[in-house]
N, C-alpha and C. Protein backbone atom coordinates (compact mmCIF):
# COMPACT_ATOMS: atom_id res chain seq x y z
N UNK A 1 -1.43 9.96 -3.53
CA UNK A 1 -0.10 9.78 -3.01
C UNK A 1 -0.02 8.67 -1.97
N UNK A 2 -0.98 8.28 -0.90
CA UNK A 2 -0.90 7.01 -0.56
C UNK A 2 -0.35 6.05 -0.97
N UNK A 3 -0.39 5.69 -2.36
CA UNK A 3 0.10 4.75 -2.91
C UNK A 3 1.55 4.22 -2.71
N UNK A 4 2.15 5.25 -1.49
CA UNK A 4 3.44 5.30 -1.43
C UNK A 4 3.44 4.16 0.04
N UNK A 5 2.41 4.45 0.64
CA UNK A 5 2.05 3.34 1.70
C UNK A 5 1.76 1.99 1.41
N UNK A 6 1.66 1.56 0.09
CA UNK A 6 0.86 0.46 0.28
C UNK A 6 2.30 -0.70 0.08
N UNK A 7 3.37 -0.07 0.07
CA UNK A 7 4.74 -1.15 -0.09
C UNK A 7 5.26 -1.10 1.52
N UNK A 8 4.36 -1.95 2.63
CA UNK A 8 4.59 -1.87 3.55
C UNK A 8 6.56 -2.57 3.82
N UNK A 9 6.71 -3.38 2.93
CA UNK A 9 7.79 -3.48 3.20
C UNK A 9 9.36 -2.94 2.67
N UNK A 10 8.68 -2.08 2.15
CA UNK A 10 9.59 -0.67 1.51
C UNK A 10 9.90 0.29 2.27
N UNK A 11 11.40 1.07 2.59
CA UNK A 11 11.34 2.59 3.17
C UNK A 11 11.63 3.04 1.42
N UNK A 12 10.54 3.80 0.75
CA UNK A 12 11.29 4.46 -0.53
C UNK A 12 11.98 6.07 -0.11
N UNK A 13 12.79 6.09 -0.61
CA UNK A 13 13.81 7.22 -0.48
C UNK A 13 12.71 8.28 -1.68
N UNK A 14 12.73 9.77 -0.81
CA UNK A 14 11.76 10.35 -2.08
C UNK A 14 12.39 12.03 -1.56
N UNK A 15 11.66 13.28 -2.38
CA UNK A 15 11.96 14.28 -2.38
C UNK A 15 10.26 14.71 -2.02
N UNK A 16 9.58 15.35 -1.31
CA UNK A 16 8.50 15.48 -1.69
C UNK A 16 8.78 17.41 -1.16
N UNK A 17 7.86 17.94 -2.22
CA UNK A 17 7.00 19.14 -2.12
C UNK A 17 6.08 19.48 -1.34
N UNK A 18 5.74 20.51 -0.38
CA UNK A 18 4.76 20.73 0.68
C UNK A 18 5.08 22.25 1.41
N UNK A 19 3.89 22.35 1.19
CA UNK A 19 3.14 23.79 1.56
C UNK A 19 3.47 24.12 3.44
N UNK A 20 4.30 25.09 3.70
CA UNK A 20 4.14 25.18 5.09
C UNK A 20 3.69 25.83 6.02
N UNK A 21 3.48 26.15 6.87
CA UNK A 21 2.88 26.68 7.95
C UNK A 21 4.01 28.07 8.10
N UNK A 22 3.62 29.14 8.12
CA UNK A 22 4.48 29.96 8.46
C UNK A 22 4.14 31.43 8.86
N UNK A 23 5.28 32.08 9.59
CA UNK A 23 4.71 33.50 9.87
C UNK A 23 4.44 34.43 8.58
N UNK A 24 3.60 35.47 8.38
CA UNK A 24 3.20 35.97 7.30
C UNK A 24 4.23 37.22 7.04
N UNK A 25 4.65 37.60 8.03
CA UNK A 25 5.46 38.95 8.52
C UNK A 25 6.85 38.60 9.09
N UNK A 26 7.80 39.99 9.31
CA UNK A 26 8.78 39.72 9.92
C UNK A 26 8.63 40.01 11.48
N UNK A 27 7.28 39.67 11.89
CA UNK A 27 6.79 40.12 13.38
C UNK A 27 6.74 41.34 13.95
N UNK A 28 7.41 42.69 12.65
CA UNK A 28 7.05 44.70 12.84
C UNK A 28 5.68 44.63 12.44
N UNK A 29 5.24 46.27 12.63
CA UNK A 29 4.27 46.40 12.07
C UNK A 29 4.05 46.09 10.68
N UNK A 30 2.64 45.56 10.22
CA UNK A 30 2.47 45.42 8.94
C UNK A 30 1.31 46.13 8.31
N UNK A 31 1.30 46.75 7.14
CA UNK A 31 0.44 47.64 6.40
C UNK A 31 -0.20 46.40 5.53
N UNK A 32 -1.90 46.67 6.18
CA UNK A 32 -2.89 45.80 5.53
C UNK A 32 -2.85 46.21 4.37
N UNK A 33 -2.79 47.44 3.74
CA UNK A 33 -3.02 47.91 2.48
C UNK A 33 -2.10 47.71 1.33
N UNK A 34 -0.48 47.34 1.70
CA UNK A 34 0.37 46.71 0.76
C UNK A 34 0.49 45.12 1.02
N UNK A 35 0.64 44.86 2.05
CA UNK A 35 0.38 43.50 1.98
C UNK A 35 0.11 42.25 1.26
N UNK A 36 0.92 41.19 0.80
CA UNK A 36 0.59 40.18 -0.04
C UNK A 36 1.08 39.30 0.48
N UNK A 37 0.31 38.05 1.11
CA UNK A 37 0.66 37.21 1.73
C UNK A 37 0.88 35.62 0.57
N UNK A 38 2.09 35.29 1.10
CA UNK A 38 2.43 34.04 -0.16
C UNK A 38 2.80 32.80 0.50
N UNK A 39 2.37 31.65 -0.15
CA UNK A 39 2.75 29.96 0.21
C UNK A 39 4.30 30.51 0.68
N UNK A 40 4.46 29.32 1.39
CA UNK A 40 6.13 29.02 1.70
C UNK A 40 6.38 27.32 1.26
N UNK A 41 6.97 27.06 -0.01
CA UNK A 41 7.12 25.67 -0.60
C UNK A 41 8.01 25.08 0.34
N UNK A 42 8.43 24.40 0.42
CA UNK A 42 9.70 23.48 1.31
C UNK A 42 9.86 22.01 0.44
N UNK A 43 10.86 21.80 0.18
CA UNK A 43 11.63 20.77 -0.53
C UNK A 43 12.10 19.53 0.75
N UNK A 44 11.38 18.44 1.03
CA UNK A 44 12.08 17.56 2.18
C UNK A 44 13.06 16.03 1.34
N UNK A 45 13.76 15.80 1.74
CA UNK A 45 14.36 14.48 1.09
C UNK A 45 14.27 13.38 2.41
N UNK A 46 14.04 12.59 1.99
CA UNK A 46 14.14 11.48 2.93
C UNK A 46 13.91 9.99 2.77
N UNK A 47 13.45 9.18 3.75
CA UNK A 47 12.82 7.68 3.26
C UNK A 47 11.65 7.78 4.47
N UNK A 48 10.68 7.05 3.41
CA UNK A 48 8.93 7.00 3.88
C UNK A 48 9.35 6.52 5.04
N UNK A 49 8.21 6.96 6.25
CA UNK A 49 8.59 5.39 6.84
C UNK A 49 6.84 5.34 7.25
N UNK A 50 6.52 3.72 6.47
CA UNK A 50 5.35 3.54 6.12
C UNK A 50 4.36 3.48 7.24
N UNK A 51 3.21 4.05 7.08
CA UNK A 51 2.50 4.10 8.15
C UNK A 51 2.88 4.41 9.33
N UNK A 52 3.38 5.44 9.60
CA UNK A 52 4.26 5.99 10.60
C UNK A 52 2.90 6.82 11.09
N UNK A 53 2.43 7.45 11.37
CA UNK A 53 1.31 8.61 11.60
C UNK A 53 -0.02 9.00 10.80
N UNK A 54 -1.05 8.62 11.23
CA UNK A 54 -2.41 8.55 10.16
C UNK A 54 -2.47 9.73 9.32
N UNK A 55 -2.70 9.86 8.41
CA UNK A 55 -3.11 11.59 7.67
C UNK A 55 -1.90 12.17 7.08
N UNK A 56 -0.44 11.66 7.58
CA UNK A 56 0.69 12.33 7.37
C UNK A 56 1.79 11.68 6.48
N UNK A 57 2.15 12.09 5.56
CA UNK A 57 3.92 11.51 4.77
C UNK A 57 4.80 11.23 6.33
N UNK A 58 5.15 10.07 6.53
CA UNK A 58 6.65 10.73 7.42
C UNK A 58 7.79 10.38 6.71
N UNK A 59 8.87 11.36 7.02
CA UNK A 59 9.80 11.47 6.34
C UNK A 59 11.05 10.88 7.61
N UNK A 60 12.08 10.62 6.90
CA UNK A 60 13.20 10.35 8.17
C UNK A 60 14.67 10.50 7.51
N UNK A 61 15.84 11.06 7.70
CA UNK A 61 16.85 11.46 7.11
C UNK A 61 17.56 10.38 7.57
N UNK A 62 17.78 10.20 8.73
CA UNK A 62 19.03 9.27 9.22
C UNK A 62 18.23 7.82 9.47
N UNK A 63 19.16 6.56 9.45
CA UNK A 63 19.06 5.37 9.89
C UNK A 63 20.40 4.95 10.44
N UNK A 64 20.00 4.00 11.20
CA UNK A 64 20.85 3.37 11.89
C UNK A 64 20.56 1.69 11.38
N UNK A 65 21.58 1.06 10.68
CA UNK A 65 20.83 -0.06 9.64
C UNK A 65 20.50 -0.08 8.52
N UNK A 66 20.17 -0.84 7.70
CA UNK A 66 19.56 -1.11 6.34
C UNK A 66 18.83 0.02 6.46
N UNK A 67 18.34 0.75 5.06
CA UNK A 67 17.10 1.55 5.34
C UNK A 67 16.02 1.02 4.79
N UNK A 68 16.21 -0.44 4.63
CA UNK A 68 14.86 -1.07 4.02
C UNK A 68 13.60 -1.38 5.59
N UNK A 69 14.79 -1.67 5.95
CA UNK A 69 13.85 -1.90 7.54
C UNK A 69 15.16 -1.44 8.95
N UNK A 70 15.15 0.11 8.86
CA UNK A 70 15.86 0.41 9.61
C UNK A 70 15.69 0.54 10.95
N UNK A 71 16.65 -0.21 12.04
CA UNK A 71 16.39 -0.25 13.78
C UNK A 71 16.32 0.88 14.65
N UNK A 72 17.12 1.93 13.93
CA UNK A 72 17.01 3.06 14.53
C UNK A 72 16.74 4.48 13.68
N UNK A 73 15.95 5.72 13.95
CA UNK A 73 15.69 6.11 12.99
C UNK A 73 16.00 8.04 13.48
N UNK A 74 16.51 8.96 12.34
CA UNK A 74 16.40 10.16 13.29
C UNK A 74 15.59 11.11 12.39
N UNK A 75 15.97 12.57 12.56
CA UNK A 75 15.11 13.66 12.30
C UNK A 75 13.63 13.29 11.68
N UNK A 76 12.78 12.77 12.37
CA UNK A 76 11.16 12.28 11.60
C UNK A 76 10.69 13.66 11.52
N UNK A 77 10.19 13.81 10.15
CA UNK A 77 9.03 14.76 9.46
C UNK A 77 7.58 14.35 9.22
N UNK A 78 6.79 14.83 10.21
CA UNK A 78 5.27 14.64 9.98
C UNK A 78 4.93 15.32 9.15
N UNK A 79 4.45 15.17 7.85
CA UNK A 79 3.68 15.89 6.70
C UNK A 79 2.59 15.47 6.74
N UNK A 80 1.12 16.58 6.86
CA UNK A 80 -0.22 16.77 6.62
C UNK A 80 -0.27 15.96 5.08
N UNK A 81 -0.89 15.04 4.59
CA UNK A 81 -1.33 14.93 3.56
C UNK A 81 -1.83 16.51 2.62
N UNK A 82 -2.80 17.05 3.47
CA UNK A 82 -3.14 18.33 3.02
C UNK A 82 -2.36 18.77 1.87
N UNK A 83 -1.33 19.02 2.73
CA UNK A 83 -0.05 20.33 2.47
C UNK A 83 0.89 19.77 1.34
N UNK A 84 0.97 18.33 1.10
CA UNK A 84 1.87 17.68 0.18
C UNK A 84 1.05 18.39 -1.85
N UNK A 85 2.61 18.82 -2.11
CA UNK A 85 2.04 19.04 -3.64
C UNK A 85 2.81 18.15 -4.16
N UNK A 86 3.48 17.43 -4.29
CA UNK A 86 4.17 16.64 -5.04
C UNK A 86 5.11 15.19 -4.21
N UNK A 87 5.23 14.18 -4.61
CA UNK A 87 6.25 13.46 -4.06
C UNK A 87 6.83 13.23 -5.13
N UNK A 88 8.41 13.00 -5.28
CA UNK A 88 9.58 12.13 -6.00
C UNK A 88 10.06 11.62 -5.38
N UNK A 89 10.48 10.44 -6.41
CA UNK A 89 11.41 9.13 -5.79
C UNK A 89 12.77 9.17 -6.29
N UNK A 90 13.45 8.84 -5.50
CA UNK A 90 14.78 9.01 -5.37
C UNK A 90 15.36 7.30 -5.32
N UNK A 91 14.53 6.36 -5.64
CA UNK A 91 15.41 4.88 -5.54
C UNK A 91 15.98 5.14 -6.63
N UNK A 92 17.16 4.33 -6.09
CA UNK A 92 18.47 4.18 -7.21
C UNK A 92 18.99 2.39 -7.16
N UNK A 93 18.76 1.82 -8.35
CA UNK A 93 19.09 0.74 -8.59
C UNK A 93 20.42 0.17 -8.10
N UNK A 94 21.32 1.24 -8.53
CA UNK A 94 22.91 0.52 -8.19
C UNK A 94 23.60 1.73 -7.31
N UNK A 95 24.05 1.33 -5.73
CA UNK A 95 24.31 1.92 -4.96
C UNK A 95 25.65 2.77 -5.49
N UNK A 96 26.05 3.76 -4.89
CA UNK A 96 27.17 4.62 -5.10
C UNK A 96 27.98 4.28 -3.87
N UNK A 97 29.32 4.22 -4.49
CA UNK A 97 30.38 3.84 -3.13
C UNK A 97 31.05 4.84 -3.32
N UNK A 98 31.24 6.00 -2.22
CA UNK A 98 31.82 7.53 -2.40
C UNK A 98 33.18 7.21 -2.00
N UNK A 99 33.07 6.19 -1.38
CA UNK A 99 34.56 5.95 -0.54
C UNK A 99 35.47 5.24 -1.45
N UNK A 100 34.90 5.04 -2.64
CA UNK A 100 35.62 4.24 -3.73
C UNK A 100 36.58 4.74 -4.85
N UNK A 101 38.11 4.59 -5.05
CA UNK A 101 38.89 4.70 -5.74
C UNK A 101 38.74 5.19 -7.44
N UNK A 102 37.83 4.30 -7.64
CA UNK A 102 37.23 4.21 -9.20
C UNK A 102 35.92 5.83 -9.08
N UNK A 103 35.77 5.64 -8.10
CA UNK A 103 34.45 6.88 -8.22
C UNK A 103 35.29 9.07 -8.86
């Protein structure tokens, strides 16, 4: 999945899959003997932003600017390489204008 780094001059817009960190319980008592503890998947959407943090996907929802090389940036997601099961890409060739008459 690196390979998503090596277009340093790309933010690609992607969906990625990843395993999270989470409580096992609803924090009551819990019975070891029924007990089955399970992954928690999480679905993130965003744009890379390349080489942002060693070891980690970062993800970023908002820009302020182009998002090819955006000046300002908000909600950043550090993803563990680890934890990533999947990335998708979400580039889209021909932009959507929502604000548009014809749409």
């Amino acid at each position: 999945m690196s390979e998503i780094y090596d277009q340093d001059d790309t933010w690609p817009l992607v969906v990625c899959q990843w395993k999270d960190a989470h409580s096992g319980s609803d924090s009551s008592w819990t019975d070891t003997a029924t007990y089955k503890p399970e992954e928690v998947h999480v679905l993130s959407t965003g744009w890379v932003w390349p080489k942002c943090l060693e070891g980690h996907l970062t993800l970023i929802s908002s820009t302020i600017g182009e998002p090819i090389e955006p000046e300002t940036v908000g909600d950043i997601l550090h993803i563990p390489w680890e934890c990533i099961l999947a990335v998708f890409s979400l580039q889209v060739c021909v932009p959507v204008n929502w604000l548009s008459e014809d749409f």
